[in-house]
C-alpha atoms as a PDB file:
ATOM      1  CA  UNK A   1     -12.134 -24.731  22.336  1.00  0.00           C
ATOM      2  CA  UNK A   2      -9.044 -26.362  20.178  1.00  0.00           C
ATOM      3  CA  UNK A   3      -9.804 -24.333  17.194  1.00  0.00           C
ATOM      4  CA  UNK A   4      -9.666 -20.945  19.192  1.00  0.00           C
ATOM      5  CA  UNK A   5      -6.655 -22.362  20.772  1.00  0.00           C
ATOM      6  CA  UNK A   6      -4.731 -22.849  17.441  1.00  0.00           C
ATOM      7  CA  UNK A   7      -5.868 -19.717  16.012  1.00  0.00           C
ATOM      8  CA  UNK A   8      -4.148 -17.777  18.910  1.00  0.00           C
ATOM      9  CA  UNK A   9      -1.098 -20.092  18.815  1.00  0.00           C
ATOM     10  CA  UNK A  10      -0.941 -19.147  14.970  1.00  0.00           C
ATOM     11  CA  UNK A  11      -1.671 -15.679  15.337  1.00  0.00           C
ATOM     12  CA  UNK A  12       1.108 -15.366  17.819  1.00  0.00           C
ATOM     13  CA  UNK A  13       3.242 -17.258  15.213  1.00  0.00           C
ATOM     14  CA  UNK A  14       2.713 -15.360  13.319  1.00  0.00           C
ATOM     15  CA  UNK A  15       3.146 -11.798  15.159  1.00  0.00           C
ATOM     16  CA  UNK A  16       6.584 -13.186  16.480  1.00  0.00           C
ATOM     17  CA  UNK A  17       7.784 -13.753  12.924  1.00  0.00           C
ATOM     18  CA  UNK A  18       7.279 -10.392  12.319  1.00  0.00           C
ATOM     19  CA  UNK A  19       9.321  -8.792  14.585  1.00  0.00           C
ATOM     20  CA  UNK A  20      12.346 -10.976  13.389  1.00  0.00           C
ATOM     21  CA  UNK A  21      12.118  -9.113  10.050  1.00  0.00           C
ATOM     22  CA  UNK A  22      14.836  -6.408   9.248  1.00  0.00           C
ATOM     23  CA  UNK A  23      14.263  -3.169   9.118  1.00  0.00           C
ATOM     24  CA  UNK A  24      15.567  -3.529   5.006  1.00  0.00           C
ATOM     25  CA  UNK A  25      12.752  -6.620   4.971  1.00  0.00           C
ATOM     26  CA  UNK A  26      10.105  -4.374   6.446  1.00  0.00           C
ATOM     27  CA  UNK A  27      10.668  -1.236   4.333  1.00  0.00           C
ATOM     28  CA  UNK A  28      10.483  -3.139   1.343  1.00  0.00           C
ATOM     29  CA  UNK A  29       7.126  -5.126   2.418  1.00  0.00           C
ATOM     30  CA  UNK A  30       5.911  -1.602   2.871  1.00  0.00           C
ATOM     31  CA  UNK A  31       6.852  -0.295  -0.680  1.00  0.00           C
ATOM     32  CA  UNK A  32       4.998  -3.536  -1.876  1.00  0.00           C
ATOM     33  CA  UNK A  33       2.211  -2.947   0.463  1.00  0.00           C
ATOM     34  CA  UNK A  34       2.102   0.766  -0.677  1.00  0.00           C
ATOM     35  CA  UNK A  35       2.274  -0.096  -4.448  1.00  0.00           C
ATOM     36  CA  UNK A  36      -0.626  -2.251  -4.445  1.00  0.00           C
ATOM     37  CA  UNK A  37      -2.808  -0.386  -2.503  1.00  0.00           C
ATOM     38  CA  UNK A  38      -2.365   2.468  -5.478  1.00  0.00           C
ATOM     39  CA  UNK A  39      -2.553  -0.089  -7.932  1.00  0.00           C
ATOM     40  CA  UNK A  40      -5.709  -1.230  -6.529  1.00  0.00           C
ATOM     41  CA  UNK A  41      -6.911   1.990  -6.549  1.00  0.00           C
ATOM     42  CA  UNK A  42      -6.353   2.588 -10.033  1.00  0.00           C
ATOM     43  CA  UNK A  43      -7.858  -0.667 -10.676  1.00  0.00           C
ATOM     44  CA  UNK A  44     -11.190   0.411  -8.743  1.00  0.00           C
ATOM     45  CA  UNK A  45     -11.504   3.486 -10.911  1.00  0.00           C
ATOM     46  CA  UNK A  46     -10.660   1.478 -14.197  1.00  0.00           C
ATOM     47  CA  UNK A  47     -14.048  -0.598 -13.185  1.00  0.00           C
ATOM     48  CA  UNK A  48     -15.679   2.626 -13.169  1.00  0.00           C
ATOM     49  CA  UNK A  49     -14.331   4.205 -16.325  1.00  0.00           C
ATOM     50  CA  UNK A  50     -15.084   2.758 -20.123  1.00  0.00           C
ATOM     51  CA  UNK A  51     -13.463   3.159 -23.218  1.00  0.00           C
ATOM     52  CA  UNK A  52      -9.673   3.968 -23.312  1.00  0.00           C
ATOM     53  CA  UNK A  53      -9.947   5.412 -19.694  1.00  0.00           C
ATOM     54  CA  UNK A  54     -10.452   2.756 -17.773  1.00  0.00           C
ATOM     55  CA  UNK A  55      -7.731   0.590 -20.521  1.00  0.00           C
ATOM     56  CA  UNK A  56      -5.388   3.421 -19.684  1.00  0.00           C
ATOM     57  CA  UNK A  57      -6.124   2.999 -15.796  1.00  0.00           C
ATOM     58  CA  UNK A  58      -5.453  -0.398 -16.151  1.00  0.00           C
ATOM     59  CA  UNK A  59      -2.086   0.181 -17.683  1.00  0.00           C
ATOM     60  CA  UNK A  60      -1.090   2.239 -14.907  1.00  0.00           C
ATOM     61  CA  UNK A  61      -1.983  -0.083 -12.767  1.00  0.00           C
ATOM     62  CA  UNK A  62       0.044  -2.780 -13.726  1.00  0.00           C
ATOM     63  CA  UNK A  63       3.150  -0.356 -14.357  1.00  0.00           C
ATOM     64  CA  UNK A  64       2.733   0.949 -10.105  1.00  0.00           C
ATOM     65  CA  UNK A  65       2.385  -2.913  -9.053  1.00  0.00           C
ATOM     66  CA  UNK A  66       5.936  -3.861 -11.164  1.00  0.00           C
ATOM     67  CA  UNK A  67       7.454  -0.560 -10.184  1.00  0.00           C
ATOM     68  CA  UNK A  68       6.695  -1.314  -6.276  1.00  0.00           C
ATOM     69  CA  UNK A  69       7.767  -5.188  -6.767  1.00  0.00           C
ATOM     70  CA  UNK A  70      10.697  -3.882  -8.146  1.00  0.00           C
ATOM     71  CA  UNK A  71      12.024  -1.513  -5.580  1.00  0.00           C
ATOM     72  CA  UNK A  72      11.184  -4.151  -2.931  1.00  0.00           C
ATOM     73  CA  UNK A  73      13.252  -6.283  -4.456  1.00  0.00           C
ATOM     74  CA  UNK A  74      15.881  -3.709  -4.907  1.00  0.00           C
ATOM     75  CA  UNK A  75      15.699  -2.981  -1.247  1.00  0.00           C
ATOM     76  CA  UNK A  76      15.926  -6.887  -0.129  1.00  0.00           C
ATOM     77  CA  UNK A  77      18.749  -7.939  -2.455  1.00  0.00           C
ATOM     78  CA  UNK A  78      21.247  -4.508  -2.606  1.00  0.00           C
ATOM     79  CA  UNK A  79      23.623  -2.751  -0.476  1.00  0.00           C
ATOM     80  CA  UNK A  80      22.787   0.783   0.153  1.00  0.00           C
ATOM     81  CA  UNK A  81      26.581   1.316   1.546  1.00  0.00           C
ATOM     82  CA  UNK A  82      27.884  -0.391  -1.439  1.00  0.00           C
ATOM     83  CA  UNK A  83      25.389  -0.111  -4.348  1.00  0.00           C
ATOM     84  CA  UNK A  84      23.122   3.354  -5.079  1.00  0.00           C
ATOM     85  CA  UNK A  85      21.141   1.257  -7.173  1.00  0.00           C
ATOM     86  CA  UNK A  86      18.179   1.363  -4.339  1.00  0.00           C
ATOM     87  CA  UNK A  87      18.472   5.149  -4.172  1.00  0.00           C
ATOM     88  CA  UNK A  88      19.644   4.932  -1.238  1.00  0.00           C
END
């Protein structure tokens, strides 16, 4: 009975931190959420490739994961009114 008791207090924690995020915050956990589920993807299909494929897959991979880290971080540390470095 305590354990189900602290798993609700922690999973409404944890949904109330949530909605404290910022819309800026939010977007970029989405373009990291977004990135790694493609990255992933490519990953998956690297396991099912061989040769230069599935090293090629791999690449890609890595380059969507540190493209997406990078925009989120773009979006969490710059200015959209005052710096078009976001794209925005």
């Amino acid at each position: 009975m305590k354990k189900m008791f602290a798993i609700g207090i922690a999973a409404g924690l944890a949904s109330l931190s949530a909605c404290h995020s910022t819309p800026r915050e939010q977007t970029a956990d989405n373009i990291e959420a977004n990135s790694e589920a493609v990255a992933d993807n490519l990953e998956d299909a690297a396991d099912n490739s061989t040769g230069a494929g599935a090293a090629a897959l791999e690449n890609r991979a890595d380059a969507v994961r540190a493209t997406g880290q990078n925009q989120a971080e773009d979006m969490r540390t710059n200015d959209p009114d005052t710096n078009l470095a976001n794209g925005m």
